[in-house]
Each structure stands twice: as structure tokens, then as C-alpha cells.
C-alpha atoms as a PDB file:
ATOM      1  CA  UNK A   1     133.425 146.558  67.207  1.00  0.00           C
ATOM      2  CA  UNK A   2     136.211 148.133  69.256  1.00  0.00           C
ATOM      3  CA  UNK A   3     139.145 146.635  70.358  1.00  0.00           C
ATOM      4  CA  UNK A   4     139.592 146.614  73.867  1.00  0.00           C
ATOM      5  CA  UNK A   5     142.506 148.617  74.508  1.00  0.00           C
ATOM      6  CA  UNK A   6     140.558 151.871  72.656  1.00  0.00           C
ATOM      7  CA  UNK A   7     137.463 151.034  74.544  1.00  0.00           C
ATOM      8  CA  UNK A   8     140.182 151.365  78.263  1.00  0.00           C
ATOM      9  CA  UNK A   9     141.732 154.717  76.804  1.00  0.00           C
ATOM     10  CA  UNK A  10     138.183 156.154  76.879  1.00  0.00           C
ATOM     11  CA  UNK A  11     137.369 155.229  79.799  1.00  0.00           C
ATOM     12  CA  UNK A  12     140.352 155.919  81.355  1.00  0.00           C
ATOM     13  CA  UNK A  13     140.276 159.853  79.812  1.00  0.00           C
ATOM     14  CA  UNK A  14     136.133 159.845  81.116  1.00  0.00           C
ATOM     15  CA  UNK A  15     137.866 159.295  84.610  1.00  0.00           C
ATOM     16  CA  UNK A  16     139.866 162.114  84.272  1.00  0.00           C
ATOM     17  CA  UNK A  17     137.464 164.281  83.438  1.00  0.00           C
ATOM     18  CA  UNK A  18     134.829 163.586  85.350  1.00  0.00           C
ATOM     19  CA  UNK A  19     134.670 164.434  89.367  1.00  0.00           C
ATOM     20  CA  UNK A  20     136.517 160.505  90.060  1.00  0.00           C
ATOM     21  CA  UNK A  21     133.011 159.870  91.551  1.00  0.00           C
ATOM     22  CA  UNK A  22     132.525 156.338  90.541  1.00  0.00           C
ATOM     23  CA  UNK A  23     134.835 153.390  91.951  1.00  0.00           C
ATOM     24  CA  UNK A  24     132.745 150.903  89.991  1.00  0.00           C
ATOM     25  CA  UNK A  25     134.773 152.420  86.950  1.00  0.00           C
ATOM     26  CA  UNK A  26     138.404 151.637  88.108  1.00  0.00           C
ATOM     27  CA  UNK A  27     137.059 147.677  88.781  1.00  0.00           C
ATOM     28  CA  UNK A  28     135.871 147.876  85.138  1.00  0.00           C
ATOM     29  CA  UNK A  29     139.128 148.929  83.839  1.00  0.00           C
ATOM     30  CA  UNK A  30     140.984 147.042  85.914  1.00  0.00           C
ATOM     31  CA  UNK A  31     138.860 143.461  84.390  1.00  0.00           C
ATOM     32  CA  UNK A  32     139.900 145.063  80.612  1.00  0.00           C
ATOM     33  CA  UNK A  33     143.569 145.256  82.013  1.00  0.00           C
ATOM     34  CA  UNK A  34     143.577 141.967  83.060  1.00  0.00           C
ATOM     35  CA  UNK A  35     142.836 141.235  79.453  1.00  0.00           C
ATOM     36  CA  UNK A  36     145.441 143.233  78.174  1.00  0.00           C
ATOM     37  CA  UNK A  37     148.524 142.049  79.844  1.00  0.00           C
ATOM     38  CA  UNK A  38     147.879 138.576  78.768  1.00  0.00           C
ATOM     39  CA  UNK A  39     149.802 139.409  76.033  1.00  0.00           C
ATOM     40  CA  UNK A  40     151.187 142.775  76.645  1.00  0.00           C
ATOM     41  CA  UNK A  41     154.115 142.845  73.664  1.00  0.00           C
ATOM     42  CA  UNK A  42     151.049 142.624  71.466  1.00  0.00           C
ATOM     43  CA  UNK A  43     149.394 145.921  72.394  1.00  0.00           C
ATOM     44  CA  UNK A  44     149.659 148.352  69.650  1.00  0.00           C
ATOM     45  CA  UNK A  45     151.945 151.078  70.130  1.00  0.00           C
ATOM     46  CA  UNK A  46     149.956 153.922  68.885  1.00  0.00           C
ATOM     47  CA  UNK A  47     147.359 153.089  71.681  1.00  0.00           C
ATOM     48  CA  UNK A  48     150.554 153.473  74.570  1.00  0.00           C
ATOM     49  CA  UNK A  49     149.428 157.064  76.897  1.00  0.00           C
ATOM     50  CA  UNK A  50     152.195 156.914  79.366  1.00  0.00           C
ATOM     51  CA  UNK A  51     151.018 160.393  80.790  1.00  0.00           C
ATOM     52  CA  UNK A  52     147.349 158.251  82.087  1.00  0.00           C
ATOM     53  CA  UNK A  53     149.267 155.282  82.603  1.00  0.00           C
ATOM     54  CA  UNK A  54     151.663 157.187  85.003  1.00  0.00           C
ATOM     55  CA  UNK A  55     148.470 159.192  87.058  1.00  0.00           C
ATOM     56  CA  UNK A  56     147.039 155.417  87.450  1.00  0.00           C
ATOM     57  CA  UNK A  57     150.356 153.817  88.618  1.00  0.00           C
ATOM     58  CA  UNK A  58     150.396 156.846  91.405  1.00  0.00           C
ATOM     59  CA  UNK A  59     146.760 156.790  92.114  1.00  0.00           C
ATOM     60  CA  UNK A  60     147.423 152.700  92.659  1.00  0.00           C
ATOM     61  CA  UNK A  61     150.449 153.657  94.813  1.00  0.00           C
ATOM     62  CA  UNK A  62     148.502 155.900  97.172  1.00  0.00           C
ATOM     63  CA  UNK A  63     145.498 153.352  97.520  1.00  0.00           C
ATOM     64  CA  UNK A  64     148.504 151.096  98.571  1.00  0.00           C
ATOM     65  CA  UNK A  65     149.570 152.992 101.069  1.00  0.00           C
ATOM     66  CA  UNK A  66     146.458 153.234 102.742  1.00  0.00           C
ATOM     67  CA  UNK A  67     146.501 149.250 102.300  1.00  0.00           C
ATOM     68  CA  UNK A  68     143.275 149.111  99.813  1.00  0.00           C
ATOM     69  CA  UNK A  69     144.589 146.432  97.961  1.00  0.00           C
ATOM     70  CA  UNK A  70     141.870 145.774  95.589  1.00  0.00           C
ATOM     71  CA  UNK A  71     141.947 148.962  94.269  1.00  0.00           C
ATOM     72  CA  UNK A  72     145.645 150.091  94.133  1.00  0.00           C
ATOM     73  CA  UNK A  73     145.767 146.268  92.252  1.00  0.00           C
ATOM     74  CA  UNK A  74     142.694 147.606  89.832  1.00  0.00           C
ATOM     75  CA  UNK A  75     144.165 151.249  89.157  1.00  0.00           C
ATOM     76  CA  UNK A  76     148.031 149.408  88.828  1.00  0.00           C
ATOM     77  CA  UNK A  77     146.366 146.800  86.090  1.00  0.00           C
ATOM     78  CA  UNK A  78     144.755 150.074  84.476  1.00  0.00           C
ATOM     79  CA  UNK A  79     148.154 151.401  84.252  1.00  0.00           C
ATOM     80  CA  UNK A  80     149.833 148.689  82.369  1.00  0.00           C
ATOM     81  CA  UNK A  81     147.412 148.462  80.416  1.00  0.00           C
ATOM     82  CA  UNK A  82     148.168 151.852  79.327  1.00  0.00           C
ATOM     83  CA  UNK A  83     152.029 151.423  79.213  1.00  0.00           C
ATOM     84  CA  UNK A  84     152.401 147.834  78.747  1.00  0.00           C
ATOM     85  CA  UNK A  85     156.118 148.325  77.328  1.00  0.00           C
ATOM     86  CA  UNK A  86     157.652 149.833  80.621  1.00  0.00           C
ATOM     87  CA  UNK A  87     158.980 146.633  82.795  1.00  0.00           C
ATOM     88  CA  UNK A  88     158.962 149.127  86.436  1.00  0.00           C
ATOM     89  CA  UNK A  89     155.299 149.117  86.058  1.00  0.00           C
ATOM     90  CA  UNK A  90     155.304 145.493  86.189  1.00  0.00           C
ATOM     91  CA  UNK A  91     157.465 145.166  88.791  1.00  0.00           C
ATOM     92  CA  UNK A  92     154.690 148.158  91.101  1.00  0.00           C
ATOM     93  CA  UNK A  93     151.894 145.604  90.241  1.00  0.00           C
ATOM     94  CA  UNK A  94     153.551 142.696  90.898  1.00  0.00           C
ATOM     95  CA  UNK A  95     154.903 143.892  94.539  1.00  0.00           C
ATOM     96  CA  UNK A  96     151.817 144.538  95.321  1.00  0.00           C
ATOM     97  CA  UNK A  97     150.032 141.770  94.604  1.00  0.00           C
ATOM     98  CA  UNK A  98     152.545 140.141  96.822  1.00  0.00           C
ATOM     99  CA  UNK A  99     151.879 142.656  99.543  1.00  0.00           C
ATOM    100  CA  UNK A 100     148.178 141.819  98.998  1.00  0.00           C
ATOM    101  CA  UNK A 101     149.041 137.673  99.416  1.00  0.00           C
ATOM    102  CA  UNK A 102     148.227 136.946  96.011  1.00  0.00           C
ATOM    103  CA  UNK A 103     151.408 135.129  95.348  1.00  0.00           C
ATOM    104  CA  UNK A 104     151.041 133.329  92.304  1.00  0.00           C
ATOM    105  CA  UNK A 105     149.431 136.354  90.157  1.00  0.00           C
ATOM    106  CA  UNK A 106     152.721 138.108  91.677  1.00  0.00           C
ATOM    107  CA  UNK A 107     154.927 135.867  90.167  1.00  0.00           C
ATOM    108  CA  UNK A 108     152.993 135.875  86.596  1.00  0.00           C
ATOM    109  CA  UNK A 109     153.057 139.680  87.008  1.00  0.00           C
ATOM    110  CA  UNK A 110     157.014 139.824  87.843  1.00  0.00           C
ATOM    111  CA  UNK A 111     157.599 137.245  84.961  1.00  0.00           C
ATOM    112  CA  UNK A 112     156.082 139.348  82.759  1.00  0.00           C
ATOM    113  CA  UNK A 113     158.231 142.437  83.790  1.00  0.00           C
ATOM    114  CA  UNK A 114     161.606 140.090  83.127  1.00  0.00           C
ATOM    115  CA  UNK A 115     160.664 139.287  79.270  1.00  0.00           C
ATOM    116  CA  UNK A 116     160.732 142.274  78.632  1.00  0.00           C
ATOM    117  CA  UNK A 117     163.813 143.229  80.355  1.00  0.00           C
ATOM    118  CA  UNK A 118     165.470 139.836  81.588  1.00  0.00           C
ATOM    119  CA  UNK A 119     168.573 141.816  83.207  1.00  0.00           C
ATOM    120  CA  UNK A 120     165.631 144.675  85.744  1.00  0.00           C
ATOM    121  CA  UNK A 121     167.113 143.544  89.158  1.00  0.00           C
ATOM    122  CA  UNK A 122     164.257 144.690  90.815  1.00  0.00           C
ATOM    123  CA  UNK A 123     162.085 142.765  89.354  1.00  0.00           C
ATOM    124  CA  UNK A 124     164.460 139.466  90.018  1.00  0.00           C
ATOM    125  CA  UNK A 125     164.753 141.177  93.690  1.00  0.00           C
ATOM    126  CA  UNK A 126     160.644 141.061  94.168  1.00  0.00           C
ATOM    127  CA  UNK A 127     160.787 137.818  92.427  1.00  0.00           C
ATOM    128  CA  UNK A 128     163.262 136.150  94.675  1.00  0.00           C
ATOM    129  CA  UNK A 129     161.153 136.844  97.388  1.00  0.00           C
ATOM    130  CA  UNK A 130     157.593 135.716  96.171  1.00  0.00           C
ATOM    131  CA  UNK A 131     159.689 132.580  95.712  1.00  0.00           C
ATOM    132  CA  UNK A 132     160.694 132.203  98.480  1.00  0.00           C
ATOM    133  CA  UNK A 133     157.495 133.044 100.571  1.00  0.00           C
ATOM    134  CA  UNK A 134     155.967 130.979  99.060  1.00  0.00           C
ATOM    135  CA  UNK A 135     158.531 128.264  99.917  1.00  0.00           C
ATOM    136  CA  UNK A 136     159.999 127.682  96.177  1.00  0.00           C
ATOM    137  CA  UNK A 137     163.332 127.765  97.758  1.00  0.00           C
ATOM    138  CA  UNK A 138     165.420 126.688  94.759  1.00  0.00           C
ATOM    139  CA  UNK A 139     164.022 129.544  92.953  1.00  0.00           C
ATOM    140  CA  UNK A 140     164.616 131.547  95.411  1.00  0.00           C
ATOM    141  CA  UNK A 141     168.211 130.839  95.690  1.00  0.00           C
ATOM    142  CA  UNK A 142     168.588 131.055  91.506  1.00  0.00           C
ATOM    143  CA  UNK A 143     166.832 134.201  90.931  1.00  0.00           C
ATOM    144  CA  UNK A 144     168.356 136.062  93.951  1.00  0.00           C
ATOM    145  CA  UNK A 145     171.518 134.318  92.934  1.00  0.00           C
ATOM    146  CA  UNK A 146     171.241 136.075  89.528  1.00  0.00           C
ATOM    147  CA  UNK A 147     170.338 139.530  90.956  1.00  0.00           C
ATOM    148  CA  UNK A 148     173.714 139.553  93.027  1.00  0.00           C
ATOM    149  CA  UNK A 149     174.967 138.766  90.084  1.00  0.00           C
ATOM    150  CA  UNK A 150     174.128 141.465  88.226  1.00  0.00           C
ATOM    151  CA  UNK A 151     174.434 144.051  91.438  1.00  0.00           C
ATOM    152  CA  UNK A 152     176.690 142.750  93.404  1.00  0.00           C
ATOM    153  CA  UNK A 153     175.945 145.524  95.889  1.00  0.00           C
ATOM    154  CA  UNK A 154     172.585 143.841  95.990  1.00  0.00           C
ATOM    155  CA  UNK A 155     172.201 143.826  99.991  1.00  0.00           C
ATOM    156  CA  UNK A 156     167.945 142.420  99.184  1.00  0.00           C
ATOM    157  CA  UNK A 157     169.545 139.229  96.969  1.00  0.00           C
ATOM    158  CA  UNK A 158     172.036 138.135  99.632  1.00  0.00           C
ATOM    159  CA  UNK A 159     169.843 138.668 102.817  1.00  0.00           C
ATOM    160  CA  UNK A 160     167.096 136.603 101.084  1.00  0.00           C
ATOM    161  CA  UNK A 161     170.033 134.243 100.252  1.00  0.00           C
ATOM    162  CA  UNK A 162     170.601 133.290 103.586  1.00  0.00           C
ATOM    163  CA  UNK A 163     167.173 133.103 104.161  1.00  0.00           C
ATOM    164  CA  UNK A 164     166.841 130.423 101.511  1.00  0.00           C
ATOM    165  CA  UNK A 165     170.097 128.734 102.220  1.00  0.00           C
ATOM    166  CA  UNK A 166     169.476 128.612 106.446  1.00  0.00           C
ATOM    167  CA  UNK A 167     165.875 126.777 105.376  1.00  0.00           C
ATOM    168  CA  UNK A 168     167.467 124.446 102.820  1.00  0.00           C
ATOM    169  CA  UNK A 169     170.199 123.348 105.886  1.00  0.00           C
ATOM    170  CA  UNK A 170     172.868 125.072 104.116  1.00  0.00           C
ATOM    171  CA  UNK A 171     174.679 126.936 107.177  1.00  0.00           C
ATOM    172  CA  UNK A 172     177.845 127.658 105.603  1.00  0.00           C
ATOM    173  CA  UNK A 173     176.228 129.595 102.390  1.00  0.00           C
ATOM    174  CA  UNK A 174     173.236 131.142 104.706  1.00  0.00           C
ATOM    175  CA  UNK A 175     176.447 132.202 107.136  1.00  0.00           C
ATOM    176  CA  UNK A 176     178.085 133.725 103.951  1.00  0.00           C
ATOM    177  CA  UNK A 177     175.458 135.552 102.521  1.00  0.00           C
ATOM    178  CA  UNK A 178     173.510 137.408 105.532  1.00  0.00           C
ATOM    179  CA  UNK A 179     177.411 138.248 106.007  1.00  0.00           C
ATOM    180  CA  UNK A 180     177.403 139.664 102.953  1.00  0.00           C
ATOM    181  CA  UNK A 181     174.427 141.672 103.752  1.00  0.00           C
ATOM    182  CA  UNK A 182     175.527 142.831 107.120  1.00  0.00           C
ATOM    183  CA  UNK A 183     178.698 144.552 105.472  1.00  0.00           C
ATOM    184  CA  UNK A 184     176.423 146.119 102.739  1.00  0.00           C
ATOM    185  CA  UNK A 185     173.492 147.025 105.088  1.00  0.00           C
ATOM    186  CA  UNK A 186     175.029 147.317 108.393  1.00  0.00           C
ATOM    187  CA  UNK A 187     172.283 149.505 109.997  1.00  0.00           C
ATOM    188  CA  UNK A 188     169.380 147.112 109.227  1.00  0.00           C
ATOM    189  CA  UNK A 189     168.951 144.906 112.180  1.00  0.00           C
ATOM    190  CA  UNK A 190     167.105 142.164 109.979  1.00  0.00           C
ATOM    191  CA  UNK A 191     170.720 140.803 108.144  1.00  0.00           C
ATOM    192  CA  UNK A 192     171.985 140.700 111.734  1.00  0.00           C
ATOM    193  CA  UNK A 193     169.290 138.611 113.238  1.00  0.00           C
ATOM    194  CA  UNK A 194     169.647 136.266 109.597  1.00  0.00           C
ATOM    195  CA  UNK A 195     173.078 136.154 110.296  1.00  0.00           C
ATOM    196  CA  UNK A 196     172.068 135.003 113.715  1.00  0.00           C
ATOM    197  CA  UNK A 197     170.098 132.136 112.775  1.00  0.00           C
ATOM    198  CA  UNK A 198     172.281 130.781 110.075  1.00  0.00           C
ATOM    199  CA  UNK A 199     175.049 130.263 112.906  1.00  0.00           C
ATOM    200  CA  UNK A 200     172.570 128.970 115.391  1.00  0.00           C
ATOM    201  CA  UNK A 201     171.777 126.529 112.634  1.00  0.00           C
ATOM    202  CA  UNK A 202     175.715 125.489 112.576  1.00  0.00           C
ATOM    203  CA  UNK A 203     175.692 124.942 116.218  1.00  0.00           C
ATOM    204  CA  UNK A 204     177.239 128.191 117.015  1.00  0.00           C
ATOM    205  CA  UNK A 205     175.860 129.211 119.403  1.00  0.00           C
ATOM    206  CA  UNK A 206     178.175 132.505 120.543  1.00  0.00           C
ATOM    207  CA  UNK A 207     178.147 133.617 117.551  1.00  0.00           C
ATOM    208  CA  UNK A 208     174.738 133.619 116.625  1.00  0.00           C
ATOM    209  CA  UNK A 209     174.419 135.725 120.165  1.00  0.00           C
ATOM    210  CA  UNK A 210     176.971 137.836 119.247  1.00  0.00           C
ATOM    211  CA  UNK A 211     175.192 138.792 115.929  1.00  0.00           C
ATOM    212  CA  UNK A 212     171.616 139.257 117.545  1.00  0.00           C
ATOM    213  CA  UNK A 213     173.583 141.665 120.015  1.00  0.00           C
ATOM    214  CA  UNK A 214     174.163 143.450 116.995  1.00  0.00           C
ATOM    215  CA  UNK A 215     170.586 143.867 116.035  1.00  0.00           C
ATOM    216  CA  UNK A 216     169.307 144.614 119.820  1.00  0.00           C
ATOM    217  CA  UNK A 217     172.102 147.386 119.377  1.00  0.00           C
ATOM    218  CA  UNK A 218     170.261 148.394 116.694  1.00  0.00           C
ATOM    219  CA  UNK A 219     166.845 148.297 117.876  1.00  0.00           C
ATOM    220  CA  UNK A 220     166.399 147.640 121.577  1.00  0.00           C
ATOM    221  CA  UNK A 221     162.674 145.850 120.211  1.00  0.00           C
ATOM    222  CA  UNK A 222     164.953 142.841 119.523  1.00  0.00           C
ATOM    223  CA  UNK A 223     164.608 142.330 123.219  1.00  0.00           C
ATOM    224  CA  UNK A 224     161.533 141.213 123.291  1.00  0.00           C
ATOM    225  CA  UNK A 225     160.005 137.981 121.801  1.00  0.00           C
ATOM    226  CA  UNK A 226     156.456 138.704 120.814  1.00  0.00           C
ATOM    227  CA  UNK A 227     158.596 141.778 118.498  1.00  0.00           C
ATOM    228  CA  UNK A 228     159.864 138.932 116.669  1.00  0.00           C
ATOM    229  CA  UNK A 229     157.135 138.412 114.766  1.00  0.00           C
ATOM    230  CA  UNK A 230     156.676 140.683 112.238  1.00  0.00           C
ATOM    231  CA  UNK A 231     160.110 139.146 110.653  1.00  0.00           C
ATOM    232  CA  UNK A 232     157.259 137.308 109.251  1.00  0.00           C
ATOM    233  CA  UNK A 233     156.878 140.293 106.651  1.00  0.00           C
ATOM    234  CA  UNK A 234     160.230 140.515 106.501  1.00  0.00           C
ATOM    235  CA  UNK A 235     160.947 136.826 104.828  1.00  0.00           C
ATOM    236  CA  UNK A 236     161.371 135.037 107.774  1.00  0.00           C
ATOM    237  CA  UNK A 237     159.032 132.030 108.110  1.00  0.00           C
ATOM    238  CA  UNK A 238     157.758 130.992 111.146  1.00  0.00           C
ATOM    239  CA  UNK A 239     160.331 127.650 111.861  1.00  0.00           C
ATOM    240  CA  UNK A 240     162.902 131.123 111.726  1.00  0.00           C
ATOM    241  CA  UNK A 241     161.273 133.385 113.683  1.00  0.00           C
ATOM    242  CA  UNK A 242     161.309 130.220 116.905  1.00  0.00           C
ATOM    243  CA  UNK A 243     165.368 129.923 115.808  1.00  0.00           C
ATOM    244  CA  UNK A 244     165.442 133.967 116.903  1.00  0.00           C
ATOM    245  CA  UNK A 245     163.419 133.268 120.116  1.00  0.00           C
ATOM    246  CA  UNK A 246     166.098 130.902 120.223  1.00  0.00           C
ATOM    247  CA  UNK A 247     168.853 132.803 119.930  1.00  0.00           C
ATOM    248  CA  UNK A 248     167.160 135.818 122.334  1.00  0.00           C
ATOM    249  CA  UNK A 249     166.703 133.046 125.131  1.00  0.00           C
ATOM    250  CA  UNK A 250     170.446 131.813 124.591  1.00  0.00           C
ATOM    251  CA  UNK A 251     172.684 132.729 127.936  1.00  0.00           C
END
């Protein structure tokens, strides 16, 4: 009988050489994958093809970027299958599983990525934020805490920060942090309008104005309230997207 892993390798080199006619064949691969990274640190080496492993990873990239989820998520499985010793290719398949909602699969995924290499800030960055979409907020705050640690030029750790900290009714440390962020990413509107928040949220009014007058400098959009909502994607939730209508309405 053959062991999986063989049985995905010839597969995966029929796909290649065959005209790519049959989708049915990535969802097959993709259900042996699924197998396979169960228990990825016990995948014999010799079977490792990071050459097929790397075409899958791109071919998953590109089905992502026309937003086919299910099967950028199948061909990104296939891939670490087929290279289940490189963390990054974690970290691909566990963003976008969190692009495609599926939050707790994201978080198994990114786990999986940090055994392997408990110090790979993006994975704790990606991490950090299924947390806290997912309203984990103390998990949030640890793992994002632990990627500024490690980068402390980490402008995606401290913005999430005060994202966390403003929702846990910590103004001072969601003030600090989207600070933080501002000075490291000062031509992203989204620290500004964070920063905003977090002072509205310490009954600061002119000050959280005068930091959403930053982002409206950035992006004139900030004008206008129905924009506002697609800082849903960007790891607002929707009690903080109402605090920056808030703010906008604020003479």
C-alpha cells in the first residue's frame, strides 16, 4: 500500500504534465494535504519537492487574487504538503484562510508555522490578527506584544495593539501604541484614524479630531461615513468603526 505523501507527489507531477484540465484533481490533493499537515515534522524528508511545492504555493496565490478561495486554500494545502518544513508556507495558507473567514483553521495553520520557527514574526503578525478578529483579545495583545518584541519596527503589531487595547478600555496603551504606529507608518491613514479612536475613548475629544484630520489629509475618503466601513477588513470591529463616525461628526 502506498503511503500517502508518494501517492500526492504523483499526482501532483500528473498535474504538471498534463494540460491542468481537471480541477477535481487539486480538491483531491488538497483532502491528502489536509492529511499531511496533521503532523507535518513527521513527513519524510526524502519525499520534500520544494520546486512543485513552490509552482502550487504561486498557483494558490493567483487563485487568491482572483478571490477563489477554495481553490487557492486546496492548491496552498497541496503545497505544504510538498514542503512541509518551510514555516512562510504556513504562514500563505494560514492568511488565507483568514482572508477566506475560516478563522479557526487559520489559527491551527499559523500555529503550525510557529513550531517550527517560534521567533517568524509574520506568522505572530497574521496570528495577532486572527486573534483578534475573532475577538480573543488577550491573545491578541500577547502575540502582537511578542512580535514588537522581536521587530520593534513592527508598525502591523502596534497598530493591532491599539486595536486590542482601545476594545479592552485601555486608552492610555491603545493611545501609545497606534502612536507608535503613526511614527513608523505615517502615510497609512488607518494608524491615524486608531489613534483617533483610542483618544476619543479617553474623552479627548480634540485630539482624536486632530488625528482623523490627519487621515482625511491622507485620503480625502475619510470624509465620508459610509467609507468607514471597510476598516472592517482592516481590524476594526464594528463598535470602532461607530467611534470613527464619531469622531468624523465631532465639531
Amino acid at each position: 500500500m502506498k503511503k500517502p505523501g508518494i501517492v500526492l507527489g504523483v499526482l501532483g507531477f500528473a498535474w504538471l504534465g498534463g494540460s491542468c484540465q481537471s480541477e477535481m484533481a487539486l480538491l483531491l490533493r488538497s483532502q491528502i494535504a489536509s492529511t499531511l499537515t496533521q503532523a507535518p515534522l513527521a513527513y519524510p524528508p526524502f519525499l520534500v519537492d520544494e520546486a512543485t511545492a513552490d509552482f502550487y504555493r504561486q498557483r494558490g496565490l493567483e487563485y487568491r487574487d482572483r478571490d477563489n478561495f477554495e481553490r487557492a486554500i486546496a492548491a496552498l494545502k497541496t503545497s505544504v504538503a510538498l514542503d512541509p518544513y518551510n514555516a512562510n508556507g504556513y504562514v500563505v495558507l494560514g492568511w488565507t484562510e483568514h482572508l477566506a473567514g475560516q478563522e479557526t483553521a487559520a489559527a491551527q495553520t499559523l500555529q503550525q508555522a510557529l513550531q517550527q520557527e517560534p521567533e517568524n514574526v509574520p506568522a505572530l503578525n497574521a496570528l495577532g490578527i486572527v486573534y483578534l478578529v475573532s475577538g480573543d483579545l488577550q491573545a491578541a495583545v500577547s502575540t502582537h506584544s511578542r512580535a514588537a518584541e522581536l521587530k520593534p519596527d513592527n508598525e502591523i503589531a502596534y497598530y493591532n495593539l491599539s486595536l486590542a487595547y482601545q476594545r479592552l478600555q485601555n486608552a492610555d496603551a491603545a493611545i501609545e501604541n497606534a502612536r507608535k504606529a503613526t511614527e513608523l507608518e505615517p502615510y497609512n491613514p488607518h494608524p491615524w484614524v486608531a489613534l483617533a479612536i483610542a483618544h476619543w475613548s479617553n474623552q479627548a475629544p480634540d485630539a482624536a479630531q486632530q488625528a482623523y484630520q490627519q487621515a482625511i489629509a491622507l485620503d480625502g475618503r475619510y470624509r465620508d461615513r459610509s467609507f468607514l466601513d471597510h476598516l472592517i477588513q482592516a481590524g476594526f470591529n464594528p463598535t470602532q468603526v461607530d467611534l470613527s463616525a464619531e469622531v468624523l461628526a465631532y465639531r
